[in-house]
C-alpha atoms as a PDB file:
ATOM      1  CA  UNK A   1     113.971 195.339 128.516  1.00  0.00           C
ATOM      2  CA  UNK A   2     116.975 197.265 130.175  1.00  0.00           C
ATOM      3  CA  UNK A   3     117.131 200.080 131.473  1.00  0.00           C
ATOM      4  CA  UNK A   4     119.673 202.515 130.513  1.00  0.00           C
ATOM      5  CA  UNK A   5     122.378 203.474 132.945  1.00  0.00           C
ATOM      6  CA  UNK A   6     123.437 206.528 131.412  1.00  0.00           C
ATOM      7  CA  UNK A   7     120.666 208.505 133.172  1.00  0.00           C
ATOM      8  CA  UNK A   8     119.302 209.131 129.451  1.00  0.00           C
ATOM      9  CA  UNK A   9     115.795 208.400 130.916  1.00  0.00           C
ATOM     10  CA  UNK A  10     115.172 205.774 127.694  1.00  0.00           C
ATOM     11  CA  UNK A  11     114.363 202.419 128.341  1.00  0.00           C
ATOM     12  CA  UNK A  12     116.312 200.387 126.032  1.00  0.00           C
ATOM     13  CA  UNK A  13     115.148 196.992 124.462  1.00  0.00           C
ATOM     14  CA  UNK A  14     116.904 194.224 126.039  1.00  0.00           C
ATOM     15  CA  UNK A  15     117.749 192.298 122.810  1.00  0.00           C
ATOM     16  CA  UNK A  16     119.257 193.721 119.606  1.00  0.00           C
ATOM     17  CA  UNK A  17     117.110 192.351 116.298  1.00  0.00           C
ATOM     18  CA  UNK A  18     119.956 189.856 115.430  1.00  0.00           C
ATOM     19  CA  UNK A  19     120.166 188.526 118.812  1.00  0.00           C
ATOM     20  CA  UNK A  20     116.245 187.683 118.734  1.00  0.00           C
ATOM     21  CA  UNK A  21     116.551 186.370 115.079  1.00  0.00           C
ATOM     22  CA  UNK A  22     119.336 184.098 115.754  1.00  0.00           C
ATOM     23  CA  UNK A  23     117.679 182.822 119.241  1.00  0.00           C
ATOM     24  CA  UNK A  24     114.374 182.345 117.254  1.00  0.00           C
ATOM     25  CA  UNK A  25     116.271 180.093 114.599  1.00  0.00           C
ATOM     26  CA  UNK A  26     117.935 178.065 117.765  1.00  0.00           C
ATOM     27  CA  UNK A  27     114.481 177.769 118.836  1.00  0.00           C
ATOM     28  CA  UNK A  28     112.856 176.578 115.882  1.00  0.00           C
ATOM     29  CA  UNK A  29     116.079 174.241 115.138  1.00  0.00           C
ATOM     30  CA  UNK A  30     115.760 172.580 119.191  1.00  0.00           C
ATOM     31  CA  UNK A  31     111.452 172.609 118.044  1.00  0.00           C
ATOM     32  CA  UNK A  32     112.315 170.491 114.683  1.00  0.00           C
ATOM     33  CA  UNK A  33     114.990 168.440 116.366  1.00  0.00           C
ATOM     34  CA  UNK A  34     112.250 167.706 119.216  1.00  0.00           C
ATOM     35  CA  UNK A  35     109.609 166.662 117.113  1.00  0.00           C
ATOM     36  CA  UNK A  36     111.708 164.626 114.997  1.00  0.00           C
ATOM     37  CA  UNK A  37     112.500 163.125 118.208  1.00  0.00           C
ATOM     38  CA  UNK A  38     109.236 162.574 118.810  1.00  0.00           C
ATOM     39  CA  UNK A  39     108.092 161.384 115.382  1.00  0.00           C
ATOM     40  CA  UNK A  40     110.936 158.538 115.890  1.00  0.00           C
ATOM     41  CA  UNK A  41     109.826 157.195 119.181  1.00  0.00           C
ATOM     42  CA  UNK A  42     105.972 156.952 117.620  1.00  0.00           C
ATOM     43  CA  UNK A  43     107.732 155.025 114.591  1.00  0.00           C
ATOM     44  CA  UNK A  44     109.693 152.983 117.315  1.00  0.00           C
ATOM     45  CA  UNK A  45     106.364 152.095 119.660  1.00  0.00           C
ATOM     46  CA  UNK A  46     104.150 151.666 116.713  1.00  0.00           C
ATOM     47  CA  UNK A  47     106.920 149.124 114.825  1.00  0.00           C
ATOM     48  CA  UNK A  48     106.648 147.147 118.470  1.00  0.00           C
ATOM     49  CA  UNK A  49     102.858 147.482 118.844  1.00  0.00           C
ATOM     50  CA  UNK A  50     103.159 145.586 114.872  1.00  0.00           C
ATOM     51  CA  UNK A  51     105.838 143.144 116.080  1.00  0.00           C
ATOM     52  CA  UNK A  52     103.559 142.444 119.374  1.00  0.00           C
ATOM     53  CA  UNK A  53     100.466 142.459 117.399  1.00  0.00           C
ATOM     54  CA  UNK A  54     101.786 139.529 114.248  1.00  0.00           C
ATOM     55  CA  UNK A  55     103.258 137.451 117.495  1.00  0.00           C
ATOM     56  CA  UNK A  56     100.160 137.109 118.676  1.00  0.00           C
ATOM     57  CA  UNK A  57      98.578 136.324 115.415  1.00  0.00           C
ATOM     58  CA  UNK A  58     101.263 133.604 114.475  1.00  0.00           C
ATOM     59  CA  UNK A  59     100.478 132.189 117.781  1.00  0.00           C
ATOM     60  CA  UNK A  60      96.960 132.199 117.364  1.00  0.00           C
ATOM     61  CA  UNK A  61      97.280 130.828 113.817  1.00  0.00           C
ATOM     62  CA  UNK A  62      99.889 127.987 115.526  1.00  0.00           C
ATOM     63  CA  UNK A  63      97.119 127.458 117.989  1.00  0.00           C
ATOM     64  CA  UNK A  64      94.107 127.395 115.814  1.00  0.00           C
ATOM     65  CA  UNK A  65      96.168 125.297 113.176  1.00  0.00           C
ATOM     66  CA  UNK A  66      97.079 122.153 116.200  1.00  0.00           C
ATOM     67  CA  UNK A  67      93.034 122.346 117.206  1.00  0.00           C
ATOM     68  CA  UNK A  68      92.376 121.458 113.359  1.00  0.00           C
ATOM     69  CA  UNK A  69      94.906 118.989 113.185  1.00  0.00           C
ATOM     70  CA  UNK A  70      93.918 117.374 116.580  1.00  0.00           C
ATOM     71  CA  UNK A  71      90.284 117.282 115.814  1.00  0.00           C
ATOM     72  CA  UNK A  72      91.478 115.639 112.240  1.00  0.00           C
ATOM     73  CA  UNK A  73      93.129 112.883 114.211  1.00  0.00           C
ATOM     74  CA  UNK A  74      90.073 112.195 115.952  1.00  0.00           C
ATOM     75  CA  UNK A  75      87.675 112.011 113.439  1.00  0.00           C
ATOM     76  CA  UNK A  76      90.727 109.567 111.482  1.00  0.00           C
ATOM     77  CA  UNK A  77      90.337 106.985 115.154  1.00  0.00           C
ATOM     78  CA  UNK A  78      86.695 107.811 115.171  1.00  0.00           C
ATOM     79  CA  UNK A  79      86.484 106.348 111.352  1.00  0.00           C
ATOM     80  CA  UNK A  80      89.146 103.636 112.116  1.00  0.00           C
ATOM     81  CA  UNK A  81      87.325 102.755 114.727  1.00  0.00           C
ATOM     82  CA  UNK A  82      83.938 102.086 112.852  1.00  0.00           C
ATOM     83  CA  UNK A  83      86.242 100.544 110.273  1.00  0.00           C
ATOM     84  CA  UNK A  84      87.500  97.774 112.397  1.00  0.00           C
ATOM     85  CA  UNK A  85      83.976  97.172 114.468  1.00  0.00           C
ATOM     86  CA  UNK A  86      82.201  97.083 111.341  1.00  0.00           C
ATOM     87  CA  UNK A  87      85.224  94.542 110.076  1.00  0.00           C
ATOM     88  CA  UNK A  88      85.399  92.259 113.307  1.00  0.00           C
ATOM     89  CA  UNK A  89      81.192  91.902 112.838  1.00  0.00           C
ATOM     90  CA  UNK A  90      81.548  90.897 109.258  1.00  0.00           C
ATOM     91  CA  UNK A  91      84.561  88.597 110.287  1.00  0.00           C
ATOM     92  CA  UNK A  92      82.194  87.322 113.004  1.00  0.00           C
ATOM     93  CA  UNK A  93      78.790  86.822 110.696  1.00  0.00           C
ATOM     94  CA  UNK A  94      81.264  85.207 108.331  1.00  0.00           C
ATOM     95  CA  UNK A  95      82.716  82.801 110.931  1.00  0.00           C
ATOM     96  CA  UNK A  96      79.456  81.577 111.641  1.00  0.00           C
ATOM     97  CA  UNK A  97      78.359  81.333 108.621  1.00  0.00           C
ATOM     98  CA  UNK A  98      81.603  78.746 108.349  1.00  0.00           C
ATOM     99  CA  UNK A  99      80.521  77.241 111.227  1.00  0.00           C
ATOM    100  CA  UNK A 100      76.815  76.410 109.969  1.00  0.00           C
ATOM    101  CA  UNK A 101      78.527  74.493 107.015  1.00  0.00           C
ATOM    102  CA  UNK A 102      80.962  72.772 108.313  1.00  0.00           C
ATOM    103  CA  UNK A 103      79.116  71.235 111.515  1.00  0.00           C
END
């Protein structure tokens, strides 16, 4: 509010209608702008937080997937190990077996 400098004694309001009108659009126009500000840097951190989050998932999926295939390779020497004990005692009951009928 103003006060008037005639000497009328009124108080005058400070702001004509169109003046508070038009600084209520600015307002609402730097409120919008703002929140659409806002709204993009949520969209921005929550696209990272996705990116950061399927990383870590492909890595764990890399991770998990060599465990599998190491633990497949030793169950594979495991086996081919039996394999070729198992062979080299048949080879051996066999060479004696040889041996018995030859001498």
């Amino acid at each position: 509010m103003k006060i008037d400098t005639e000497n009328t004694g009124k108080i005058r309001p400070s702001e004509v209608p169109a003046e508070r009108d038009e600084k209520a659009e600015e307002g609402k126009k730097k409120l919008e702008k703002a929140r659409g500000a806002l709204q993009r840097d949520r969209l921005e951190m929550m696209d990272r937080h996705h990116e950061t989050v399927k990383k870590s998932a492909q890595l764990y999926d890399k991770q998990v997937q060599k465990e599998l295939l190491e633990k497949d390779r030793e169950k594979r020497l495991l086996l081919q190990r039996e394999f070729h004990s198992e062979r080299t005692a048949l080879d051996e009951i066999k060479r004696k077996a040889r041996m018995k009928a030859e001498g």
